[in-house]
N, C-alpha and C. Protein backbone atom coordinates (compact mmCIF):
# COMPACT_ATOMS: atom_id res chain seq x y z
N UNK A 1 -53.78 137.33 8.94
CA UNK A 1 -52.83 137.66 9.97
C UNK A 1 -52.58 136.43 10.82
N UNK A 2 -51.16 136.13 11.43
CA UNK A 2 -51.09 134.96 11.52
C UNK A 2 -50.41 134.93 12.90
N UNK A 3 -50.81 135.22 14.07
CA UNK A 3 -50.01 135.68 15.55
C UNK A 3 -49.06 134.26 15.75
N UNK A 4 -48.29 134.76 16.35
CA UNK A 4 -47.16 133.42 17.37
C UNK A 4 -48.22 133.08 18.85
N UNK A 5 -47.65 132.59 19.61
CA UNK A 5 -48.21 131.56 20.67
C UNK A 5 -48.09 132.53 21.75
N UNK A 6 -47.38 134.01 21.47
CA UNK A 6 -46.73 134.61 23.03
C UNK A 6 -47.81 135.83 22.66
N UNK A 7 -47.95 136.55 21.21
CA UNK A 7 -48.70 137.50 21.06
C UNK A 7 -50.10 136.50 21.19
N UNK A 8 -50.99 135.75 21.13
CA UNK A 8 -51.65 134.91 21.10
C UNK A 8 -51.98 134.62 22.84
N UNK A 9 -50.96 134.45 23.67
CA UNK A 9 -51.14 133.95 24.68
C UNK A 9 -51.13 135.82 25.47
N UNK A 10 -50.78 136.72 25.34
CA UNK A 10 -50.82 137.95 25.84
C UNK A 10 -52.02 138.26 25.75
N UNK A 11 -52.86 138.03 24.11
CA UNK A 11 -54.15 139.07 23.56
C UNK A 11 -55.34 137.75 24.48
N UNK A 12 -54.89 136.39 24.95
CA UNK A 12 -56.10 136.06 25.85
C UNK A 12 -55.97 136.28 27.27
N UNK A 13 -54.58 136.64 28.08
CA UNK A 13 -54.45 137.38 29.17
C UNK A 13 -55.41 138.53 29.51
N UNK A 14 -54.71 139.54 28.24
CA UNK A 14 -55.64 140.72 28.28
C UNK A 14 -57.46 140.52 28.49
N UNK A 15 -57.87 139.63 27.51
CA UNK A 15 -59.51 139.67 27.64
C UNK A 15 -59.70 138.97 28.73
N UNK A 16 -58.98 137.70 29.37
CA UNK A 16 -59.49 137.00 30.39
C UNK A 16 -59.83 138.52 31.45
N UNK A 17 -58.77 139.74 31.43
CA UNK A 17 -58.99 140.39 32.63
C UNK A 17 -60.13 140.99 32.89
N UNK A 18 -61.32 141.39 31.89
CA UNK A 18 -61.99 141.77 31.36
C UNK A 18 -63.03 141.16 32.05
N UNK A 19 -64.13 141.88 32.59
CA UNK A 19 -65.40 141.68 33.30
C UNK A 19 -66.35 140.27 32.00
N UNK A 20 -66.56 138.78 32.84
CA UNK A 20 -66.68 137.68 32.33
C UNK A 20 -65.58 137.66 31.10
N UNK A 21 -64.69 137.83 30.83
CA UNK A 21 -63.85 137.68 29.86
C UNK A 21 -63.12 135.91 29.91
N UNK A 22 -63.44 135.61 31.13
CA UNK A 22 -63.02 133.88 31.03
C UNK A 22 -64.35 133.11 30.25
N UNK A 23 -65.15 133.63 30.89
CA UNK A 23 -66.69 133.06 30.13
C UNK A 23 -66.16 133.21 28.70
N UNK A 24 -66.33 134.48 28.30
CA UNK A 24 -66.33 134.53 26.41
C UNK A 24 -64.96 133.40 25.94
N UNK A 25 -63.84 133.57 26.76
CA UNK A 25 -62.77 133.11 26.26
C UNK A 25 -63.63 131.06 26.17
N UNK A 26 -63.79 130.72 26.98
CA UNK A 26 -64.55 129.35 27.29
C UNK A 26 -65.08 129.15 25.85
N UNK A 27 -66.52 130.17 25.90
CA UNK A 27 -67.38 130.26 24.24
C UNK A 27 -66.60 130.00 23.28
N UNK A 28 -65.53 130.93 23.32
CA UNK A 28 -64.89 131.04 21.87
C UNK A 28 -64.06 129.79 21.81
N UNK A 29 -63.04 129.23 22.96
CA UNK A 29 -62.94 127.84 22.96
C UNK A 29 -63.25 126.71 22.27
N UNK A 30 -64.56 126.48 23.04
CA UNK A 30 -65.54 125.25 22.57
C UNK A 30 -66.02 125.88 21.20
N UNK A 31 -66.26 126.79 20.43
CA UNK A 31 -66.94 126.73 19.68
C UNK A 31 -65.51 127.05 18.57
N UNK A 32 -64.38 126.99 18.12
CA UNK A 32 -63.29 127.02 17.60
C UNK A 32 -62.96 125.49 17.51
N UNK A 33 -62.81 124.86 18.97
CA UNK A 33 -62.87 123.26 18.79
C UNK A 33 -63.91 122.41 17.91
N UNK A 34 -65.17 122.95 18.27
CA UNK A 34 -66.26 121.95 17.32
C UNK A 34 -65.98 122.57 15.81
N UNK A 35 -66.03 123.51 15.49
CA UNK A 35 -65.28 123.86 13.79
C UNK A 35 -64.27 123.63 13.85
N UNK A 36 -63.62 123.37 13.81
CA UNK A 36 -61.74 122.22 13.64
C UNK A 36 -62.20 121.24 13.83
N UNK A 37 -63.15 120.13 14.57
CA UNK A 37 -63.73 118.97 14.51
C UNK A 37 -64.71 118.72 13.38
N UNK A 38 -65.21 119.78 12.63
CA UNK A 38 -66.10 119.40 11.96
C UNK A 38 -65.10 119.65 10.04
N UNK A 39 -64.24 120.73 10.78
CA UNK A 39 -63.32 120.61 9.08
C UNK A 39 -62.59 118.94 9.03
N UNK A 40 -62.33 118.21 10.05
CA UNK A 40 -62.01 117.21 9.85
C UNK A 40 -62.87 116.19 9.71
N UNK A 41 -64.22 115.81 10.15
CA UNK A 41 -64.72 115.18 9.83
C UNK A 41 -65.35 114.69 8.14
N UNK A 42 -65.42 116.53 8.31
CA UNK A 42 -65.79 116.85 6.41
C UNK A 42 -64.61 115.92 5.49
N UNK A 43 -63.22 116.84 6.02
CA UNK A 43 -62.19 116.11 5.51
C UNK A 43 -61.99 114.35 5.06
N UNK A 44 -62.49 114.31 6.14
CA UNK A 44 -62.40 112.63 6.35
C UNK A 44 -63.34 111.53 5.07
N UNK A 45 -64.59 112.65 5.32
CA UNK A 45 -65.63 111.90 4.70
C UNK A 45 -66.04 112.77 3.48
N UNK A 46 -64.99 113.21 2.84
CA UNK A 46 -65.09 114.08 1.94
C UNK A 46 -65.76 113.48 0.55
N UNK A 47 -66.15 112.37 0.05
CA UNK A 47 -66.37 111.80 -0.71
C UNK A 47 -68.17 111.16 -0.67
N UNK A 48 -68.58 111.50 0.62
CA UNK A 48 -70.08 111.75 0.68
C UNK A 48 -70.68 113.03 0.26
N UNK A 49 -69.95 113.85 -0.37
CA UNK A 49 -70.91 115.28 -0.69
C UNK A 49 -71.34 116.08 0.29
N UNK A 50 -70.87 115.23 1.38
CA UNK A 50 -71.63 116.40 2.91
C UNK A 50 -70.39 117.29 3.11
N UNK A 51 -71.51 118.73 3.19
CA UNK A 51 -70.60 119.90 3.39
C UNK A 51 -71.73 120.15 4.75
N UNK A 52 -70.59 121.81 5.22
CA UNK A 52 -71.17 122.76 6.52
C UNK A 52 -72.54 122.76 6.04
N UNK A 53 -73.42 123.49 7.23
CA UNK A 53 -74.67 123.47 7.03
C UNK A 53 -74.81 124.74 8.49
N UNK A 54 -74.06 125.50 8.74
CA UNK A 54 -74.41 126.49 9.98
C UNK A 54 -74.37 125.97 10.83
N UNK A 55 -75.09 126.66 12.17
CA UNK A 55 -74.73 126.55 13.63
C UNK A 55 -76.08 126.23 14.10
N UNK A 56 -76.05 125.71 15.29
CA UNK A 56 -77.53 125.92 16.30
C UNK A 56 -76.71 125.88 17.59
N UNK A 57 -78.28 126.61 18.02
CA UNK A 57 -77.35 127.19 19.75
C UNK A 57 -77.10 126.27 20.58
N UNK A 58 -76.54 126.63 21.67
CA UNK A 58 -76.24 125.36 22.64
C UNK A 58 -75.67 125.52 23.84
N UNK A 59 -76.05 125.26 24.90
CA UNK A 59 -75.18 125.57 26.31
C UNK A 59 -74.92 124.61 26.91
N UNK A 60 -73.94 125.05 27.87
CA UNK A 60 -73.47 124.24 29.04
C UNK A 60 -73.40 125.13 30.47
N UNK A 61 -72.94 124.36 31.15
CA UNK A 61 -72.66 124.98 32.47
C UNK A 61 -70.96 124.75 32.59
N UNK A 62 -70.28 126.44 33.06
CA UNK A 62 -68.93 126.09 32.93
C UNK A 62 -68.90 127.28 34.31
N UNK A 63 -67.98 127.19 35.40
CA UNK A 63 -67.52 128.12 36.49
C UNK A 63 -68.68 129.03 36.89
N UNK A 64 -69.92 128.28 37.19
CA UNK A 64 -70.99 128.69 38.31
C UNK A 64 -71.66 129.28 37.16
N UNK A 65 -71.70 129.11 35.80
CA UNK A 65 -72.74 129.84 34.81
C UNK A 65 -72.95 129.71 33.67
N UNK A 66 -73.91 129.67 33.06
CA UNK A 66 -74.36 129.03 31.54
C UNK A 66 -73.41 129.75 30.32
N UNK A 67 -72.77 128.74 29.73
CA UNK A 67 -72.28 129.22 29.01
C UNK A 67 -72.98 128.88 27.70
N UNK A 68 -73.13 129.97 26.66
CA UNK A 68 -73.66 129.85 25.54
C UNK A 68 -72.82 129.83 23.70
N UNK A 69 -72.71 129.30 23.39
CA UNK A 69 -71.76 128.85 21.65
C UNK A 69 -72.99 128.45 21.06
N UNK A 70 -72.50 128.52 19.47
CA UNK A 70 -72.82 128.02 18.41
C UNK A 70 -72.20 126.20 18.10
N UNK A 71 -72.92 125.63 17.81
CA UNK A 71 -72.14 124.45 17.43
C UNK A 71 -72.81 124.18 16.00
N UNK A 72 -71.57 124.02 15.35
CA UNK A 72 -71.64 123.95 14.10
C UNK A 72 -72.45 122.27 13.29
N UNK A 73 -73.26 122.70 12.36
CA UNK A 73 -73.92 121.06 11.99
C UNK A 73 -72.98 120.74 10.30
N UNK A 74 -73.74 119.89 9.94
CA UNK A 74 -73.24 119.35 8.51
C UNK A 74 -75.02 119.05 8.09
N UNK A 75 -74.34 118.95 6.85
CA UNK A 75 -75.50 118.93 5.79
C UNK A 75 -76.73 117.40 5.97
N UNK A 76 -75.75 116.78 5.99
CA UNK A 76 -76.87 115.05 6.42
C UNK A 76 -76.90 114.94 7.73
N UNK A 77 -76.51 116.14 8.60
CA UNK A 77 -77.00 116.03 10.26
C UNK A 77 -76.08 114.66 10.69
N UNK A 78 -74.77 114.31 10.17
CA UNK A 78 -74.16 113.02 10.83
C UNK A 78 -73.44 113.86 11.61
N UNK A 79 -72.96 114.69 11.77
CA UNK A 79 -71.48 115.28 12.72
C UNK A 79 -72.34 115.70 14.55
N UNK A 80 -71.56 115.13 15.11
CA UNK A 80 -71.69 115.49 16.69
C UNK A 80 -70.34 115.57 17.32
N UNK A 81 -70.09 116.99 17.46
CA UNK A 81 -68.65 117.26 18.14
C UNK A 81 -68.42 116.79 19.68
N UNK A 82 -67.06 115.25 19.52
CA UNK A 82 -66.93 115.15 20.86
C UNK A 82 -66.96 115.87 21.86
N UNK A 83 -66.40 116.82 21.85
CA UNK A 83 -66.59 117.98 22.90
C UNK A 83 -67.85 118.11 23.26
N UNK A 84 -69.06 118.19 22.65
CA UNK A 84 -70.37 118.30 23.50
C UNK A 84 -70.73 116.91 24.01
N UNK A 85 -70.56 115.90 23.71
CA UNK A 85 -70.59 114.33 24.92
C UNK A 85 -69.97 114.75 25.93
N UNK A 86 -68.78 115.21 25.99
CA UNK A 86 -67.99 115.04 27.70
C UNK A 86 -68.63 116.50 28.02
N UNK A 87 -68.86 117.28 27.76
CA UNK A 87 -69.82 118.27 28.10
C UNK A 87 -70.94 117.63 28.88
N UNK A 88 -71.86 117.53 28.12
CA UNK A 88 -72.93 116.79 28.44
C UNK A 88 -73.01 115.38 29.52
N UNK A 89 -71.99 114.74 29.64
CA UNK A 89 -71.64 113.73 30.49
C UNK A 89 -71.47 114.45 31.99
N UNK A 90 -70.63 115.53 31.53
CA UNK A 90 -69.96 116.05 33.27
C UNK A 90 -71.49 117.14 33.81
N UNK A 91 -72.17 117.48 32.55
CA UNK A 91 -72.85 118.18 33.02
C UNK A 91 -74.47 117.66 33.65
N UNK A 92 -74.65 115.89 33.02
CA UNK A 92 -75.74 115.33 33.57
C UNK A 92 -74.74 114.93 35.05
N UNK A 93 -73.89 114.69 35.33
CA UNK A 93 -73.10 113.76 36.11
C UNK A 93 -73.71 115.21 37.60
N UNK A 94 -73.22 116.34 37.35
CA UNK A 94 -73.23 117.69 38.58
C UNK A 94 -74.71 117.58 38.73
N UNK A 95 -75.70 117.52 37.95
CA UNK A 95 -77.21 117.29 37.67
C UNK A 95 -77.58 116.57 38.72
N UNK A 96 -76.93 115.14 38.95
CA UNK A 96 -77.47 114.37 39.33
C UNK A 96 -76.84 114.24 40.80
N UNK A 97 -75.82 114.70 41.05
CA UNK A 97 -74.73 114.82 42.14
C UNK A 97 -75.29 115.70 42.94
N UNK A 98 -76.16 117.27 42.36
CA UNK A 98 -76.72 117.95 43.46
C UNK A 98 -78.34 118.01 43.41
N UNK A 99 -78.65 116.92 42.51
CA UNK A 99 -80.30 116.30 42.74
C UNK A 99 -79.90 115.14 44.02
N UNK A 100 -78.68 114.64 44.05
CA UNK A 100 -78.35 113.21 45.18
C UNK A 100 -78.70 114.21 46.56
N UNK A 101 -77.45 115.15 47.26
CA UNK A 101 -77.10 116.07 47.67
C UNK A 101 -78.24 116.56 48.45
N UNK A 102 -79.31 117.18 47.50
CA UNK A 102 -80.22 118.23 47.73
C UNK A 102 -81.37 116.93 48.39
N UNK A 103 -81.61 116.02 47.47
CA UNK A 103 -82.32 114.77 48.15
C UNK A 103 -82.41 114.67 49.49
N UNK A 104 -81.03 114.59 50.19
CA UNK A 104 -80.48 114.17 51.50
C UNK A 104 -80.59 114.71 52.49
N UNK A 105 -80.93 115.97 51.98
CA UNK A 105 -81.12 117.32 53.34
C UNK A 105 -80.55 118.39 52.85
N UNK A 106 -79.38 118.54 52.23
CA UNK A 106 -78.93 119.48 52.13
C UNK A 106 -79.54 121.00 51.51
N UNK A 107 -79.04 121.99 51.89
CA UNK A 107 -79.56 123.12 51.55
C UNK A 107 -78.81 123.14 50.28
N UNK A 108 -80.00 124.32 49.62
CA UNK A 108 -78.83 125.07 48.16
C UNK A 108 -77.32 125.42 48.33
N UNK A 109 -77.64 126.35 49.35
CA UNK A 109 -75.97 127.04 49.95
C UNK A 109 -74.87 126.04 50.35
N UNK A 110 -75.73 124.75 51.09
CA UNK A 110 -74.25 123.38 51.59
C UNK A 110 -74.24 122.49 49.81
N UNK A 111 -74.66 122.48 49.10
CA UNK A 111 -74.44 122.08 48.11
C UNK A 111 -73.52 122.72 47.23
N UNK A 112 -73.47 124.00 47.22
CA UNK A 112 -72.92 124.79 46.69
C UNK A 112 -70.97 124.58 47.17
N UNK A 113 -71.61 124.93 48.49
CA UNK A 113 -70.19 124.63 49.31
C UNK A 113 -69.29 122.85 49.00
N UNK A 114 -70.47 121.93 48.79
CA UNK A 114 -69.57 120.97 48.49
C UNK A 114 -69.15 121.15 47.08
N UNK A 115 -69.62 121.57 46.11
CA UNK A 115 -69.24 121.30 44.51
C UNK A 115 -68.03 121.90 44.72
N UNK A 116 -67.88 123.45 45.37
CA UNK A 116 -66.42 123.83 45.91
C UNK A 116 -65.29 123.20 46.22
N UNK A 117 -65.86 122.18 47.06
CA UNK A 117 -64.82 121.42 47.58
C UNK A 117 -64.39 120.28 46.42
N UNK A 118 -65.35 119.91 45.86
CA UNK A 118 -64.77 118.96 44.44
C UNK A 118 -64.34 119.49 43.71
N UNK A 119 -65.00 120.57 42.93
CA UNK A 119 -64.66 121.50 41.73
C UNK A 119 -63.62 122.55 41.90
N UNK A 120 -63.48 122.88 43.18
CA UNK A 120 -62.75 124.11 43.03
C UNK A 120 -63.49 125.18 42.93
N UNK A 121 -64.58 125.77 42.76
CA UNK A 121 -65.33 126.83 42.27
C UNK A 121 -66.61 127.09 42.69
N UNK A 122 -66.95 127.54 43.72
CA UNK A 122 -68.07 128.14 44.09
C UNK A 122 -69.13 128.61 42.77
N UNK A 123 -70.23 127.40 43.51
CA UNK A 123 -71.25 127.73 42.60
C UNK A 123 -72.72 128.65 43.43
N UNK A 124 -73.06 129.55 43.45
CA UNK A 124 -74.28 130.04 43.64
C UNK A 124 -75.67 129.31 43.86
N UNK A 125 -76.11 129.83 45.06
CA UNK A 125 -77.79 129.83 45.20
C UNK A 125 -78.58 129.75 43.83
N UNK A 126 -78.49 130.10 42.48
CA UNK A 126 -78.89 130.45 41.65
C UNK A 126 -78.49 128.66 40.73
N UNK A 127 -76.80 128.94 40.49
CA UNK A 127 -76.44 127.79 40.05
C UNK A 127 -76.94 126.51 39.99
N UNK A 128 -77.38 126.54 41.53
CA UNK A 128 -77.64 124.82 41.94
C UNK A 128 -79.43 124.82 41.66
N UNK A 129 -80.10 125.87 41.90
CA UNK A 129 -81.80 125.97 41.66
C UNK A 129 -81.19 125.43 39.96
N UNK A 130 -80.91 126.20 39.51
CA UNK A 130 -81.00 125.92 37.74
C UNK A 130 -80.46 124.31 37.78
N UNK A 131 -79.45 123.85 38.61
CA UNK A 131 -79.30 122.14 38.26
C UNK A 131 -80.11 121.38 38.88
N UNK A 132 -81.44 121.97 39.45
CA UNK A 132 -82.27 120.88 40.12
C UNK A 132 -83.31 121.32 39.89
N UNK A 133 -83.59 121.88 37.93
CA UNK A 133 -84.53 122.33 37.88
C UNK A 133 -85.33 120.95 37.27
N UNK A 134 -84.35 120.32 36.74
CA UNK A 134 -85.07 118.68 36.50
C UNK A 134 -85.17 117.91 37.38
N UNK A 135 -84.96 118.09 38.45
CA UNK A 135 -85.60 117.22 39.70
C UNK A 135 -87.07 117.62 40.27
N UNK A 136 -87.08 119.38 39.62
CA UNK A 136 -88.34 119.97 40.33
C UNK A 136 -89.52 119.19 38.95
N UNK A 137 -89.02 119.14 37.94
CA UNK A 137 -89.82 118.90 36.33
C UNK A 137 -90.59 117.46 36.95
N UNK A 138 -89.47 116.37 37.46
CA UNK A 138 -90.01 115.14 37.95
C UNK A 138 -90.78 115.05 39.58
N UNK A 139 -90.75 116.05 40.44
CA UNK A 139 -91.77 116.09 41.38
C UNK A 139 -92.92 116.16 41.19
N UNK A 140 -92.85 117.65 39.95
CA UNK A 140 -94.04 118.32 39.32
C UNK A 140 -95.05 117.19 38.59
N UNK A 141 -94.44 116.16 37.90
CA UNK A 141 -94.63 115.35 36.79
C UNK A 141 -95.66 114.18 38.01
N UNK A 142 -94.58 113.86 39.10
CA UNK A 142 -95.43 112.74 39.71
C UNK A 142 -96.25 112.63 40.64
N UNK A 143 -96.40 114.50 40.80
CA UNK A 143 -97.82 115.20 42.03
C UNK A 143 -98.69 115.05 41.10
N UNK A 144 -98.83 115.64 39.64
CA UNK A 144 -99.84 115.63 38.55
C UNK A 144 -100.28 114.23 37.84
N UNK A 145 -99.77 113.31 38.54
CA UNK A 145 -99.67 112.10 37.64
C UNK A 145 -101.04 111.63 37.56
N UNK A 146 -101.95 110.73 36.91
CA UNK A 146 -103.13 110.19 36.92
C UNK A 146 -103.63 108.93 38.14
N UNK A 147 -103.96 109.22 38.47
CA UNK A 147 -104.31 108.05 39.72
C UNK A 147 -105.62 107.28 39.41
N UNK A 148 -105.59 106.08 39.77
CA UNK A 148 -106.71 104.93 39.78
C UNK A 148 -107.75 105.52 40.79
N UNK A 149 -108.94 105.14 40.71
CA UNK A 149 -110.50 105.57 41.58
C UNK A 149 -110.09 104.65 43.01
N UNK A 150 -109.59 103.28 42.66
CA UNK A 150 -109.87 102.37 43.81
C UNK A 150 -108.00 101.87 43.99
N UNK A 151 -107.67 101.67 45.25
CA UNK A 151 -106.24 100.98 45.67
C UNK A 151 -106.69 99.60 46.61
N UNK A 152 -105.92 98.71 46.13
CA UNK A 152 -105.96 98.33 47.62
C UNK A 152 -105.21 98.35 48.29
N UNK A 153 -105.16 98.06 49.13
CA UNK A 153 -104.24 98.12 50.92
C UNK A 153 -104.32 97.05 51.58
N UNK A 154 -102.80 96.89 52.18
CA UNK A 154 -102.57 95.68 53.03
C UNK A 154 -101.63 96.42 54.11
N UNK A 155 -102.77 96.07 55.76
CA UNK A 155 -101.84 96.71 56.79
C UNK A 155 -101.39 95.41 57.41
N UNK A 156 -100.26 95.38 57.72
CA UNK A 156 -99.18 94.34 58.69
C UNK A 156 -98.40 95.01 59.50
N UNK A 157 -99.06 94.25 61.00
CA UNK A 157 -98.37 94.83 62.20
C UNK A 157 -98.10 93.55 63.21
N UNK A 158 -97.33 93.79 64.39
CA UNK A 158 -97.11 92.42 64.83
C UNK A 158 -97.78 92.67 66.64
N UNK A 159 -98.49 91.65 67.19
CA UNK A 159 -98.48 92.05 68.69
C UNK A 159 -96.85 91.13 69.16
N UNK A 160 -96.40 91.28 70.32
CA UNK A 160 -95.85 91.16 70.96
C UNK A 160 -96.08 90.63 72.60
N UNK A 161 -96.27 88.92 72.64
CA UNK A 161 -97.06 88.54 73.66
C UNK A 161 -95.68 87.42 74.24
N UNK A 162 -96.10 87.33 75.79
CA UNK A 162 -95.26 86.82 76.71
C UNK A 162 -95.75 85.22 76.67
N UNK A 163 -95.18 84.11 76.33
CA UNK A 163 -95.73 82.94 75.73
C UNK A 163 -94.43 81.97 76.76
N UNK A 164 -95.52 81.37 78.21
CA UNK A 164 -94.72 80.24 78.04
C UNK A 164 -94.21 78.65 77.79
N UNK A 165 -93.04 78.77 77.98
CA UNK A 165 -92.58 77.37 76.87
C UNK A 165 -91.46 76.69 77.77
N UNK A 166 -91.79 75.36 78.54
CA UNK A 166 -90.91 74.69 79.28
C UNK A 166 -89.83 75.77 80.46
N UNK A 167 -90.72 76.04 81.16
CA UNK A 167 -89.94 76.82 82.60
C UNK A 167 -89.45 78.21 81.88
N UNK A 168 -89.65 78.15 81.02
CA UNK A 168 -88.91 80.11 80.43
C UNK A 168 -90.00 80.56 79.96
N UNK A 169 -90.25 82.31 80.03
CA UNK A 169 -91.04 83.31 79.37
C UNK A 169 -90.49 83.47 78.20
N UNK A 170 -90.76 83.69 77.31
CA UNK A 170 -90.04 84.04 75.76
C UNK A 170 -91.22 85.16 75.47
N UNK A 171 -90.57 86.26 74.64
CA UNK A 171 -91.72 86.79 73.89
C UNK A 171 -91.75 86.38 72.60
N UNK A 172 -92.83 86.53 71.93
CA UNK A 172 -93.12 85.71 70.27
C UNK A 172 -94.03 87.04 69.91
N UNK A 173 -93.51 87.47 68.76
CA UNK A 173 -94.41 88.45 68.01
C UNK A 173 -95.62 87.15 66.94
N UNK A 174 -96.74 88.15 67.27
CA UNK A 174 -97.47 87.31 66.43
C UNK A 174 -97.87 88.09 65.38
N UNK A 175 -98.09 87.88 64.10
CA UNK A 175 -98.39 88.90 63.45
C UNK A 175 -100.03 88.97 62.66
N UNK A 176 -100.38 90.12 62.75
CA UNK A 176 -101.79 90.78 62.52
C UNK A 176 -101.94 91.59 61.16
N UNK A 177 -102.57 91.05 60.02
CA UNK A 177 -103.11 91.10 58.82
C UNK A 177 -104.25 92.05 58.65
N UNK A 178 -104.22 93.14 58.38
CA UNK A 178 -105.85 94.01 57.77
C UNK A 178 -105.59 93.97 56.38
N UNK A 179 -107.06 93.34 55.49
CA UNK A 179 -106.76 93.59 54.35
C UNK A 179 -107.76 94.49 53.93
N UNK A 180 -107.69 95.90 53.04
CA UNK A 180 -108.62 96.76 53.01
C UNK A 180 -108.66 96.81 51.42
N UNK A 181 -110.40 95.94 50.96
CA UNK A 181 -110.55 95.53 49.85
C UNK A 181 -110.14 97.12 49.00
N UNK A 182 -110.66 97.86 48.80
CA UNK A 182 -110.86 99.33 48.13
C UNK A 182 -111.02 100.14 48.94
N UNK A 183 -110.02 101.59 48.91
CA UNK A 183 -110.29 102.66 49.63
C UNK A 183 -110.08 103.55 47.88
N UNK A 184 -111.05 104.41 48.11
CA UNK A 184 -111.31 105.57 47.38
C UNK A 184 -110.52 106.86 47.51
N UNK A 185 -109.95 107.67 46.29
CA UNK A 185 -109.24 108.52 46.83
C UNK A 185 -109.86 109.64 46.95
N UNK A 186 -109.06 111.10 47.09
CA UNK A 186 -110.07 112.39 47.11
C UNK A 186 -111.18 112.41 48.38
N UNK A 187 -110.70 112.27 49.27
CA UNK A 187 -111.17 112.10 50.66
C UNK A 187 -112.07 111.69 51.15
N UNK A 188 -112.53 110.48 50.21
CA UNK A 188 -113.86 109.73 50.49
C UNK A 188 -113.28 108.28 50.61
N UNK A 189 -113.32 107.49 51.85
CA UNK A 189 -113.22 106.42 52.45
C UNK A 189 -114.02 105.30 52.46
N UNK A 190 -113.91 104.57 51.38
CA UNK A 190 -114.82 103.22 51.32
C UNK A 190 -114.27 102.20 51.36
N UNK A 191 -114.29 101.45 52.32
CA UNK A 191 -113.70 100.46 52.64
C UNK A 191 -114.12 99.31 52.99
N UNK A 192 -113.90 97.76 52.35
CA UNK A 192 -114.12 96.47 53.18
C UNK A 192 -113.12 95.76 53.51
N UNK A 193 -113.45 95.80 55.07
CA UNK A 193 -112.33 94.86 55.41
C UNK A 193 -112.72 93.79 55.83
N UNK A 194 -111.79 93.01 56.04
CA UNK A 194 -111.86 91.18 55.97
C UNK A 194 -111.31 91.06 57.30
């Protein structure tokens, strides 16, 4: 069956109206594009013997929520549908935009409110926890990290003394050196200082 562009453009009206019906329409999208990208690639390189080989799953983030497709592979694993790079580009790019954001002070909710203001589209309390769940992976990673028994330490501070020099007061910072050979961590304090 072979629709025109108006029955075609009516029957995705209808589902967009449809409770998440933009979501599925998105899915079915991207995952229609990467099979038409991959009949051409086949096409192209038709003379290597590489045929389809099925799907594996795959998401993105599209209008405040994970969207989930199939993306189709090939047989020698060479095919990667452009469409998942600029995916993946815009979607490390928001990653890192409300790991910047959230860094700075901002709450979940004012983060949310700015992607609005860039994107157009209110993203959720929920949304932005799930894009800064790799910022929480690298906190987690560098509270647990392995630490050395012994550090050393170097404190530098300056006094500030009234010094005079041919009929004028000037002040001159002088500066003051502690060097603290080894302090121990885990709340035991051993220290030589010089």
């Amino acid at each position: 069956m072979v629709l025109t562009k108006e029955q075609l453009s009516e029957l995705i009206c209808k589902h967009s109206e449809r409770e998440n019906g933009l979501q599925d329409l998105l899915e079915i999208l991207l995952e229609s594009m990467m099979v038409s990208e991959r009949r051409e690639y086949l096409r192209e390189n038709s003379a290597s013997g590489n045929k389809c080989n099925g799907f594996r799953p795959g998401h993105s983030y599209g209008h405040g929520r994970t969207l989930t497709f199939r993306i189709p592979r090939d047989r020698y694993g060479n095919f990667h549908p452009r469409i998942l790079a600029i995916l993946r580009h815009q979607e490390d790019e928001c990653e890192r935009l409300a790991g910047t954001l959230y860094t700075k002070g901002l709450t979940q909710e004012q983060v949310g409110e700015v992607f609005q203001d860039i994107y157009g589209e209110h993203y959720s309390k929920a949304s932005i926890s799930r894009m800064l769940d790799y910022l929480r992976e690298d906190v987690s990673q560098w509270l647990t990290r392995s630490l050395e028994a012994y550090y050393p330490i170097v404190f530098i501070d300056c006094v500030h003394m009234k010094i005079h020099r041919k009929r004028s007061v000037e002040t001159e910072a002088f500066y003051v050196g502690t060097v603290v050979k080894r302090i121990k961590l885990h709340n035991e304090l051993i220290a030589n200082v010089i």
